[in-house]
C-alpha atoms as a PDB file:
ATOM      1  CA  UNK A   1    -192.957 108.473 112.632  1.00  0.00           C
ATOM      2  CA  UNK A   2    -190.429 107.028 110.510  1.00  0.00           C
ATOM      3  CA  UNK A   3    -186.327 107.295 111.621  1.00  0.00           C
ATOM      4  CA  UNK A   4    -185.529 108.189 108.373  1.00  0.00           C
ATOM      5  CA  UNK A   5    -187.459 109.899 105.696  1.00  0.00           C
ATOM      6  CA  UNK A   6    -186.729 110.400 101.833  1.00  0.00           C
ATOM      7  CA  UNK A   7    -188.824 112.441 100.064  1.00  0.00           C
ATOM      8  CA  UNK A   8    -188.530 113.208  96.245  1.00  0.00           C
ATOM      9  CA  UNK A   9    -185.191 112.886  96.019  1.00  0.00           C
ATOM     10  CA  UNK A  10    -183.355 113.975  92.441  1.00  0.00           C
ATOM     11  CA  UNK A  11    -180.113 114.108  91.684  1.00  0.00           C
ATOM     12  CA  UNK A  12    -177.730 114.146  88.780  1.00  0.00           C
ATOM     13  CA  UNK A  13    -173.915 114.088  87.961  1.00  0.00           C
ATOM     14  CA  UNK A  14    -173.932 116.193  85.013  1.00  0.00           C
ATOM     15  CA  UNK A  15    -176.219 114.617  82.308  1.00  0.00           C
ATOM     16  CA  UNK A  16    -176.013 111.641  84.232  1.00  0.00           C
ATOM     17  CA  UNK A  17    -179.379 111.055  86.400  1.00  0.00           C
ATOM     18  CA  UNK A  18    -178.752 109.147  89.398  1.00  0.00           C
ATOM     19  CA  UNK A  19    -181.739 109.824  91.576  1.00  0.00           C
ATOM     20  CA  UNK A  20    -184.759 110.846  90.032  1.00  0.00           C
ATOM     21  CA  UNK A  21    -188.158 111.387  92.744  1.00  0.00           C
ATOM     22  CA  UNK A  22    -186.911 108.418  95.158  1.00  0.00           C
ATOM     23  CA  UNK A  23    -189.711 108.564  98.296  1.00  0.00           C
ATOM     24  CA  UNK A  24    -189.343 106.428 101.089  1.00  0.00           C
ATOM     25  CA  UNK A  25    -189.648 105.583 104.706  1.00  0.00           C
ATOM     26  CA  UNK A  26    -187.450 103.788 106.930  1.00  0.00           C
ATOM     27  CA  UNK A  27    -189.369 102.551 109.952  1.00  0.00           C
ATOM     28  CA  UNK A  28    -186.745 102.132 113.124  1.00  0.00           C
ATOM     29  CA  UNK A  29    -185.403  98.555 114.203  1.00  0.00           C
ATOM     30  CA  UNK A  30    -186.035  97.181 111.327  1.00  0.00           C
ATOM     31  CA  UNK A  31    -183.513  95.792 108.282  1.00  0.00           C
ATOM     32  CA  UNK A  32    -184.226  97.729 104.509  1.00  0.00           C
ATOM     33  CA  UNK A  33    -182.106  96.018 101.716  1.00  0.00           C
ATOM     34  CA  UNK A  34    -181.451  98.008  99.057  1.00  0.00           C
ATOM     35  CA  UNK A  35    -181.204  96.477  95.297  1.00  0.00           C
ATOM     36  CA  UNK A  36    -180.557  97.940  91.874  1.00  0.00           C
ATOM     37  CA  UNK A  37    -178.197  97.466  88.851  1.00  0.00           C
ATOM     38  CA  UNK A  38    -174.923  99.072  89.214  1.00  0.00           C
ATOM     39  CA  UNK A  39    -174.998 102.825  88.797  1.00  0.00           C
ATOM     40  CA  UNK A  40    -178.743 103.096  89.520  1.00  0.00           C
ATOM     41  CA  UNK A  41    -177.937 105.381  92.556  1.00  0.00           C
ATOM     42  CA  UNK A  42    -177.642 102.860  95.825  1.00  0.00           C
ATOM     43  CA  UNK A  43    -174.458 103.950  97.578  1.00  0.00           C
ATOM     44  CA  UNK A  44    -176.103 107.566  96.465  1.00  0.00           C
ATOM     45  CA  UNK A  45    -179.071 106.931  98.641  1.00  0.00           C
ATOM     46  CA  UNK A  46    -176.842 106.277 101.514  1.00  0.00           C
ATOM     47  CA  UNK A  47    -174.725 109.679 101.411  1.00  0.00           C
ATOM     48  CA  UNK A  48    -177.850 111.735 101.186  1.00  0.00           C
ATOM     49  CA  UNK A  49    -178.968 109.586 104.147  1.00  0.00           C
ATOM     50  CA  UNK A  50    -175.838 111.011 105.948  1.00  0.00           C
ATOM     51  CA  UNK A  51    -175.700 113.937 104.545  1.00  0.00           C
ATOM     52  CA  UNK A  52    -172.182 113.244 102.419  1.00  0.00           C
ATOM     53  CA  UNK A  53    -174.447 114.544  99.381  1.00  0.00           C
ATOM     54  CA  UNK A  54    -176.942 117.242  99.244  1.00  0.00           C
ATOM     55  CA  UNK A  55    -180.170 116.583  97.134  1.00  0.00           C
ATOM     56  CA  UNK A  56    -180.465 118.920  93.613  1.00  0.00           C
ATOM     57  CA  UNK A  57    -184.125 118.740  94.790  1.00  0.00           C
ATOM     58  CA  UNK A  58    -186.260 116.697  97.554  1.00  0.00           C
ATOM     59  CA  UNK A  59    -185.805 116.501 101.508  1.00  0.00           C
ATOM     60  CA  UNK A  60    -183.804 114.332 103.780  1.00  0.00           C
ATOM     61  CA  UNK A  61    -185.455 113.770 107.404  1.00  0.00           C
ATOM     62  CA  UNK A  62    -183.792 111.977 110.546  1.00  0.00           C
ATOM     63  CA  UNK A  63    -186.035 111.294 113.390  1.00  0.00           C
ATOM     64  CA  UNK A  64    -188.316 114.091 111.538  1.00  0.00           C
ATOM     65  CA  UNK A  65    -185.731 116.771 111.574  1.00  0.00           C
ATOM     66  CA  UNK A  66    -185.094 117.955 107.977  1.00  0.00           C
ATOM     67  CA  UNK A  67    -181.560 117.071 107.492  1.00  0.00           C
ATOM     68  CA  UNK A  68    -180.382 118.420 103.894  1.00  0.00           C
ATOM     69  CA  UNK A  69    -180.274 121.740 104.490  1.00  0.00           C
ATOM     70  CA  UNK A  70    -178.070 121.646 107.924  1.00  0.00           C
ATOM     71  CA  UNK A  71    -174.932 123.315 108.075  1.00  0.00           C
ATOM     72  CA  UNK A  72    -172.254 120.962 108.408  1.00  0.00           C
ATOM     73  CA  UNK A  73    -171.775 121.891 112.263  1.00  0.00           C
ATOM     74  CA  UNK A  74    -175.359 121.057 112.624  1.00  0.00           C
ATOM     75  CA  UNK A  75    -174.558 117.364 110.758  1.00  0.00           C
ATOM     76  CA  UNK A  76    -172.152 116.024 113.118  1.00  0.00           C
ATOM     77  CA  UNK A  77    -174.223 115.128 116.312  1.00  0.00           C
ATOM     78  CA  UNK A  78    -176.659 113.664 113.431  1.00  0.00           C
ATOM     79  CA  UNK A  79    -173.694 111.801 112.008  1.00  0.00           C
ATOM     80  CA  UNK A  80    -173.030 110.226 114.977  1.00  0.00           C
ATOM     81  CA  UNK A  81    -176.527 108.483 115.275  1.00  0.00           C
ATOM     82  CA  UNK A  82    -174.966 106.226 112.201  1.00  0.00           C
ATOM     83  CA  UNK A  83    -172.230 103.559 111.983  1.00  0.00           C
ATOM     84  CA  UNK A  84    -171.217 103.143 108.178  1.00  0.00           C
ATOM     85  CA  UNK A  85    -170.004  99.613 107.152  1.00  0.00           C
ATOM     86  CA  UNK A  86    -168.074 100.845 103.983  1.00  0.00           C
ATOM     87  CA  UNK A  87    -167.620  97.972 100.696  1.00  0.00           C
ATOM     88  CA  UNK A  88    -163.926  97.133 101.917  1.00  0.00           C
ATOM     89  CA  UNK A  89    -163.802  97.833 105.212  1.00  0.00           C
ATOM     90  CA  UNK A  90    -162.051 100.769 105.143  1.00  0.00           C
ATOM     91  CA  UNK A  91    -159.601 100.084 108.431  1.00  0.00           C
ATOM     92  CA  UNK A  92    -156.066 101.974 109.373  1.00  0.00           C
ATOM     93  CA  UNK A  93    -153.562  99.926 108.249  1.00  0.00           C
ATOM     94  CA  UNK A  94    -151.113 101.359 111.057  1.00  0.00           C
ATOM     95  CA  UNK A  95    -153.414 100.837 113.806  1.00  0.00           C
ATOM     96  CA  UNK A  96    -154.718  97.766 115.915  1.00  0.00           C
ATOM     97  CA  UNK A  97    -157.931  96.290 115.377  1.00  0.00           C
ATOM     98  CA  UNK A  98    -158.538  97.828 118.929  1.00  0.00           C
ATOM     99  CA  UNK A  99    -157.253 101.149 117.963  1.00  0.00           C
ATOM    100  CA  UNK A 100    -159.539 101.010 115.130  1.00  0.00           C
ATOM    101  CA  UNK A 101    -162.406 100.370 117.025  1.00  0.00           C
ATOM    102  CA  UNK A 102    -161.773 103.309 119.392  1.00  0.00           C
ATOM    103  CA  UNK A 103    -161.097 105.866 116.799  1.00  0.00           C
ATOM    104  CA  UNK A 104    -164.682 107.378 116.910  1.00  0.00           C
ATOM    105  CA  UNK A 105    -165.204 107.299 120.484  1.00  0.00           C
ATOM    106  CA  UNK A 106    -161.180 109.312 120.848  1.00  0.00           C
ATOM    107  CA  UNK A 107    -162.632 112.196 118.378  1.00  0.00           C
ATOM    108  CA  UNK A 108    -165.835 112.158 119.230  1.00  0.00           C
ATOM    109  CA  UNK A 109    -166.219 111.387 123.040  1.00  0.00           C
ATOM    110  CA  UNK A 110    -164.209 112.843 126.303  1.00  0.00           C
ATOM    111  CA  UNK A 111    -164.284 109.133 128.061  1.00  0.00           C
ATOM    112  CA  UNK A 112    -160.733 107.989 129.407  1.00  0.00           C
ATOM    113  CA  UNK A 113    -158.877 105.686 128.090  1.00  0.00           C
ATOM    114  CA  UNK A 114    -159.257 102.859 130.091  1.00  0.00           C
ATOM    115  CA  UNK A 115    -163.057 103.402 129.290  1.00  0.00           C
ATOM    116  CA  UNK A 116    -162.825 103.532 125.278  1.00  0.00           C
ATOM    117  CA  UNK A 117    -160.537 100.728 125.289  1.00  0.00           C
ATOM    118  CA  UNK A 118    -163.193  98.466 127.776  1.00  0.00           C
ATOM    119  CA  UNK A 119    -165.752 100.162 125.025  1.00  0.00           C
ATOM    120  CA  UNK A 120    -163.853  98.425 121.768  1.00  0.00           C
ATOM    121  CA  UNK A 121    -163.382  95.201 123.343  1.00  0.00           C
ATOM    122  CA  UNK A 122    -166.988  94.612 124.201  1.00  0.00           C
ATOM    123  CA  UNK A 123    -167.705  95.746 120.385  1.00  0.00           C
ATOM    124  CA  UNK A 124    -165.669  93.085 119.190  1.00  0.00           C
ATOM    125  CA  UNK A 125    -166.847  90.181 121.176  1.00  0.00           C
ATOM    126  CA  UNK A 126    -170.301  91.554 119.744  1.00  0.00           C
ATOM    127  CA  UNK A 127    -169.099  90.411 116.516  1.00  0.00           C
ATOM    128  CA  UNK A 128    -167.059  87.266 118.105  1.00  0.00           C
ATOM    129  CA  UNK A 129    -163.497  88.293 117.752  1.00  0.00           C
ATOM    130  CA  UNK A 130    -162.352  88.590 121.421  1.00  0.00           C
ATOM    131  CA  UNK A 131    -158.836  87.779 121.363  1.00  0.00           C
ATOM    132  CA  UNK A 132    -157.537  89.773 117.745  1.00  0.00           C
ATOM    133  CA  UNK A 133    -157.666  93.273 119.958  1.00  0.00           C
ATOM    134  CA  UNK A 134    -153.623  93.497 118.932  1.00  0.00           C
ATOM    135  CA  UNK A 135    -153.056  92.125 116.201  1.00  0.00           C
ATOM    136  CA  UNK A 136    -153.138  94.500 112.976  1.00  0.00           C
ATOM    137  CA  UNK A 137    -155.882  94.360 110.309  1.00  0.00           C
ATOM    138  CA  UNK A 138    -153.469  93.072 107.437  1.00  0.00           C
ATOM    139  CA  UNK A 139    -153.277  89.553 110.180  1.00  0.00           C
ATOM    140  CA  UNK A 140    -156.561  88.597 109.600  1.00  0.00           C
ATOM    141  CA  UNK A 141    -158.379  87.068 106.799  1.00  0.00           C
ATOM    142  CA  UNK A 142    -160.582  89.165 104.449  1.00  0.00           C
ATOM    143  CA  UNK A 143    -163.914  88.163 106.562  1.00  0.00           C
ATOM    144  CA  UNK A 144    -162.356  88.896 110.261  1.00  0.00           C
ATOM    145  CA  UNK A 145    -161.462  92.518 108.990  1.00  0.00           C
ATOM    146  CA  UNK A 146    -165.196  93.103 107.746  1.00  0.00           C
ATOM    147  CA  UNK A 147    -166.096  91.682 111.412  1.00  0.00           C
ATOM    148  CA  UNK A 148    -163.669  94.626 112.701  1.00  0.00           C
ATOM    149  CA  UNK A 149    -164.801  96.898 110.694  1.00  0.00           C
ATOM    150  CA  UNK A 150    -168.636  96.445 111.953  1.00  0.00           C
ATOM    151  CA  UNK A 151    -167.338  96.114 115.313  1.00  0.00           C
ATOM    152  CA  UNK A 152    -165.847  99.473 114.696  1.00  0.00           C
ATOM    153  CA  UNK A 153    -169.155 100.893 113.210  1.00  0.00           C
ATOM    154  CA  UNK A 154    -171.395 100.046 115.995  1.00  0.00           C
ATOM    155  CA  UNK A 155    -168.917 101.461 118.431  1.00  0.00           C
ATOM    156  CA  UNK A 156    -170.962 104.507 119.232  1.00  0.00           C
ATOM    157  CA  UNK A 157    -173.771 102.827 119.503  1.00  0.00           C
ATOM    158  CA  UNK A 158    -175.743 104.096 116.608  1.00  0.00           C
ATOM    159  CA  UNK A 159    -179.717 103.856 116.238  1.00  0.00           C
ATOM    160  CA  UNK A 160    -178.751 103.177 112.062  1.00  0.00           C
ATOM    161  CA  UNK A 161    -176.357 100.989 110.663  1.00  0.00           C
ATOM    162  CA  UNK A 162    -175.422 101.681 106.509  1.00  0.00           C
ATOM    163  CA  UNK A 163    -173.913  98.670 105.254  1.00  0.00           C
ATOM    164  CA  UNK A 164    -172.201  99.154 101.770  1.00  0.00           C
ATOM    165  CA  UNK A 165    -172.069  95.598 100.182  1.00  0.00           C
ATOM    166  CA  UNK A 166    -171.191  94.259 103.353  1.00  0.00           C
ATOM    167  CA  UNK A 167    -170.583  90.600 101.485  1.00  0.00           C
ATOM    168  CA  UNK A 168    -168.319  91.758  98.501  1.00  0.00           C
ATOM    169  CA  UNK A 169    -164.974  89.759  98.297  1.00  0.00           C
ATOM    170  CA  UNK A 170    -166.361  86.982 100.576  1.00  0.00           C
ATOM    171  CA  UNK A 171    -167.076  83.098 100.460  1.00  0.00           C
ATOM    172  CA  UNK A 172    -170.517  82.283 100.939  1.00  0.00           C
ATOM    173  CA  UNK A 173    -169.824  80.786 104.637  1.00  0.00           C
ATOM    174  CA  UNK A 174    -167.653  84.223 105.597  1.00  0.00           C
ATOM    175  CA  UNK A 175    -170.549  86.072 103.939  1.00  0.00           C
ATOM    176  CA  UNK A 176    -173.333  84.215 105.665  1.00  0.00           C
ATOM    177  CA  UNK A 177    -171.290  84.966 109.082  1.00  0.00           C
ATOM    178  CA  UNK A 178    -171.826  88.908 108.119  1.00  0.00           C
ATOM    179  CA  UNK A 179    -175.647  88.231 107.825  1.00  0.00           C
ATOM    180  CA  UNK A 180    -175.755  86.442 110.733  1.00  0.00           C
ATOM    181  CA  UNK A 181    -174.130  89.560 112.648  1.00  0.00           C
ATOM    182  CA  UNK A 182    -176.345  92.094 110.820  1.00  0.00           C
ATOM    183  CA  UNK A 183    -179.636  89.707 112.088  1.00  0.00           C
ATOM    184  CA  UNK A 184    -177.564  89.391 115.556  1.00  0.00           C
ATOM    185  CA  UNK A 185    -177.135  93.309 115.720  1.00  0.00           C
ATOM    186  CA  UNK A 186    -180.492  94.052 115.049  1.00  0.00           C
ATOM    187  CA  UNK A 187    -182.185  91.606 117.247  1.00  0.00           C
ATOM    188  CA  UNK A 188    -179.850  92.439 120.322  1.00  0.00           C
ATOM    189  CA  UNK A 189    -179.311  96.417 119.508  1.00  0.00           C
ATOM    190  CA  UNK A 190    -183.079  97.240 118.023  1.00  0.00           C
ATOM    191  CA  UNK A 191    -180.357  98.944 115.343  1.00  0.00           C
ATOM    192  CA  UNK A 192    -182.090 100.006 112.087  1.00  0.00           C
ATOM    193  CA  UNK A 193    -180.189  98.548 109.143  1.00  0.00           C
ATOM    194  CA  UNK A 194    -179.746  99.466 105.480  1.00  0.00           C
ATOM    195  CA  UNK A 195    -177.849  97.585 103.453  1.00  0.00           C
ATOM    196  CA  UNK A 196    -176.670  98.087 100.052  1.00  0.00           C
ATOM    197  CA  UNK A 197    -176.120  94.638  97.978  1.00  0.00           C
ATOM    198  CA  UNK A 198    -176.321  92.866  94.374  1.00  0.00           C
ATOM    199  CA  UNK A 199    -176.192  89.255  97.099  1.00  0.00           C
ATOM    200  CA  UNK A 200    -179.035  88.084  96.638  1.00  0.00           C
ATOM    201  CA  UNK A 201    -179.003  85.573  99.165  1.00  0.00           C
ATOM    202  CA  UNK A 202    -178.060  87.618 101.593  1.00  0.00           C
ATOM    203  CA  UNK A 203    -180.552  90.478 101.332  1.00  0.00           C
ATOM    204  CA  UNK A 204    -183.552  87.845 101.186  1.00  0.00           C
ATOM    205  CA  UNK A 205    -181.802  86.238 104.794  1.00  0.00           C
ATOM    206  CA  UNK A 206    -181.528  89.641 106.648  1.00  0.00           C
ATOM    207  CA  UNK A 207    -184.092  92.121 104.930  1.00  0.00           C
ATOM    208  CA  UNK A 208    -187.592  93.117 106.185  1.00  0.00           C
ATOM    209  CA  UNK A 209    -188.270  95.180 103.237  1.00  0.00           C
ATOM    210  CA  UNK A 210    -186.497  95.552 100.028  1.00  0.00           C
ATOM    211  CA  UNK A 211    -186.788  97.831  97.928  1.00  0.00           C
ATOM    212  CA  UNK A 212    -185.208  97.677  93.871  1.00  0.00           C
ATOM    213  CA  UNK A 213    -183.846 100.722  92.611  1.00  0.00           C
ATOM    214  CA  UNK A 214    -184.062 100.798  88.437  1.00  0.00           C
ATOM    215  CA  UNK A 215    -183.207 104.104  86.357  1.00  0.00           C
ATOM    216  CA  UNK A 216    -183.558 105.920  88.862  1.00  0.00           C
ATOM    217  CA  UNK A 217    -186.314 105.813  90.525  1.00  0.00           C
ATOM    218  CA  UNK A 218    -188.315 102.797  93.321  1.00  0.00           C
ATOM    219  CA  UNK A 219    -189.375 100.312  90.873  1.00  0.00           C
ATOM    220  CA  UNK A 220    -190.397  97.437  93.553  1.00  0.00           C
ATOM    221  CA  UNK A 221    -190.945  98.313  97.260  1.00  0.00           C
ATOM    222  CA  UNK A 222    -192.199  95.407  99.706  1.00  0.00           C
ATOM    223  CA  UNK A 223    -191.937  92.407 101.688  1.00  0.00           C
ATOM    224  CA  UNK A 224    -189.206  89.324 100.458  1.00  0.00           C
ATOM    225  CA  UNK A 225    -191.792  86.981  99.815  1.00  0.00           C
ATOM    226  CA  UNK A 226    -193.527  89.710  97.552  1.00  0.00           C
ATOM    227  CA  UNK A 227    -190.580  90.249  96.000  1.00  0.00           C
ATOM    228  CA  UNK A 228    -189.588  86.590  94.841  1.00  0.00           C
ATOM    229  CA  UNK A 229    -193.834  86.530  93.760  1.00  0.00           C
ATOM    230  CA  UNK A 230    -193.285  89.852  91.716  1.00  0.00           C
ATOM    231  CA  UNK A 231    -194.609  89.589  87.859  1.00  0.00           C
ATOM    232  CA  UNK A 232    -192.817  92.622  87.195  1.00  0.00           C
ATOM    233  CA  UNK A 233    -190.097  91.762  84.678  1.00  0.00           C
ATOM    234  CA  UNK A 234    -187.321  93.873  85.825  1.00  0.00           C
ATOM    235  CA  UNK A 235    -187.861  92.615  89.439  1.00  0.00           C
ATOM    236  CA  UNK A 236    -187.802  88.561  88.532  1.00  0.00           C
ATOM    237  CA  UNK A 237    -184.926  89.337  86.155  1.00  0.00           C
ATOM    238  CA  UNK A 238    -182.824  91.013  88.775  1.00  0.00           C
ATOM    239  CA  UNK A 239    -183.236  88.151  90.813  1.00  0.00           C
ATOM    240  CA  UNK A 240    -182.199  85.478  88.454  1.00  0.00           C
ATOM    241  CA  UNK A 241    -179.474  87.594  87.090  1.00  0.00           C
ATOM    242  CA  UNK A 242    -181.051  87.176  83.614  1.00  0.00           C
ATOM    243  CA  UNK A 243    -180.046  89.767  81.008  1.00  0.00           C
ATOM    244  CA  UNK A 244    -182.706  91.728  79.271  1.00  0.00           C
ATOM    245  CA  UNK A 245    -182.974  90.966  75.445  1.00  0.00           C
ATOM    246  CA  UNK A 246    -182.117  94.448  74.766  1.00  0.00           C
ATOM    247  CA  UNK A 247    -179.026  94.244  77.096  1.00  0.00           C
ATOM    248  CA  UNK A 248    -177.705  91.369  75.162  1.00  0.00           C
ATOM    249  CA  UNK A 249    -178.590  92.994  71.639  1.00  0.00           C
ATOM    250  CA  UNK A 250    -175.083  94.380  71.253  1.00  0.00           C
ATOM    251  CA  UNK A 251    -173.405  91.533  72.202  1.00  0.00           C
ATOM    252  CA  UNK A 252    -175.489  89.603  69.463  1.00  0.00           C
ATOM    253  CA  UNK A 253    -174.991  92.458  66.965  1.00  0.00           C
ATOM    254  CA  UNK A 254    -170.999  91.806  67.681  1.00  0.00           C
END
């Protein structure tokens, strides 16, 4: 049985068609990169994963338990199977990197204090940041924060991580640090990882599958060596960032 299962998803923003009969199966421990022009309905997929969106048609399973339909009451011990690496982090400004860390185990857990805070700092000498614990998010550099921010994400202990362009805003050796953790986390955790991403370096270092999202619906699904073989034009295009002659044709007309 798959951990997560997507069956014919739609949905639409009104006349805009973001999902339209995605189908897919997420096996557990393994990493799923998720590709697609912007606006083709990525960081979509991963709220209906969570259940931050309902489907206008199709079904959302965890751990074969039909998700979409829960009341939200229902959703939060499913929520909590999930860490979410948002695009930019997403950390409290006013709060330690510790304190950040700790924040879902406080509202979510009734463990003392002494125990959440022993909790955070093994999380972030996961990710190799042992000695920031005090300091404040705006002290470190762009790439320790993202660190924090997964160190934050796997603080539960999830069984799924969602990573939401995990790489954005970093070098490549800062970004190549984040793939090494996502490789690290799911080799050491057995965590199942989906990540979101237009790096293409990075998703062919950490993916098991990818899959290439285009107008809405799966247009490649497989392996990263299949991928880089595809003969599909939209696939080898998206991975040499060429332009399609009908995407340049205004610029030409101009």
């Amino acid at each position: 049985m798959p951990i997560i299962s997507l069956r014919n998803l739609h949905k639409r923003f009104g006349k805009l068609v973001v999902l339209d009969g995605v189908s897919l199966d997420i096996e557990a421990g393994k990493t799923i990169v998720i590709l697609g022009p912007s606006g083709t309905g990525k960081s979509v997929l991963l709220k209906h994963i969570v259940g931050l969106l309902r489907p206008d048609k199709g079904e959302v399973y965890f751990e074969g338990v039909r998700i979409d339909e829960l009341p939200e009451r229902k959703l939060d011990p499913v929520r909590q199977n999930f860490g979410f690496l948002f695009q930019m982090g997403a950390l409290f400004d006013s709060l330690s990197n510790i304190e950040n860390i700790a924040f879902p185990l406080v509202e979510h857990t009734k463990l003392d204090k002494t125990e959440i805070l022993r909790i955070a700092q093994q999380k972030l000498d996961m990710v190799g940041l042992p000695d920031i614990a005090n300091k404040l998010p705006i002290e470190l550099s762009g790439g320790m924060r993202k660190r924090v921010a997964l160190a934050r994400a796997i603080a539960m202990n999830p069984k799924v991580i969602l990573y939401d362009e995990p790489t954005t805003g970093l070098d490549p050796i800062r970004s190549d640090v984040i793939n090494e953790l996502i490789l690290k986390l799911q080799r050491e955790l057995q965590i199942t990882s989906i990540v979101v991403t237009h790096d293409m370096n990075s998703a062919f270092k950490v993916a098991d599958r990818m899959v290439l999202l285009f107008e809405g619906k799966v247009r490649f699904d497989g392996t990263p060596d299949e991928m880089k073989s595809s003969t599909d034009p939209v696939v080898s295009r998206f991975i040499s960032g060429e332009a399609s002659e009908a995407e340049l044709a205004g610029l030409m007309r101009s």
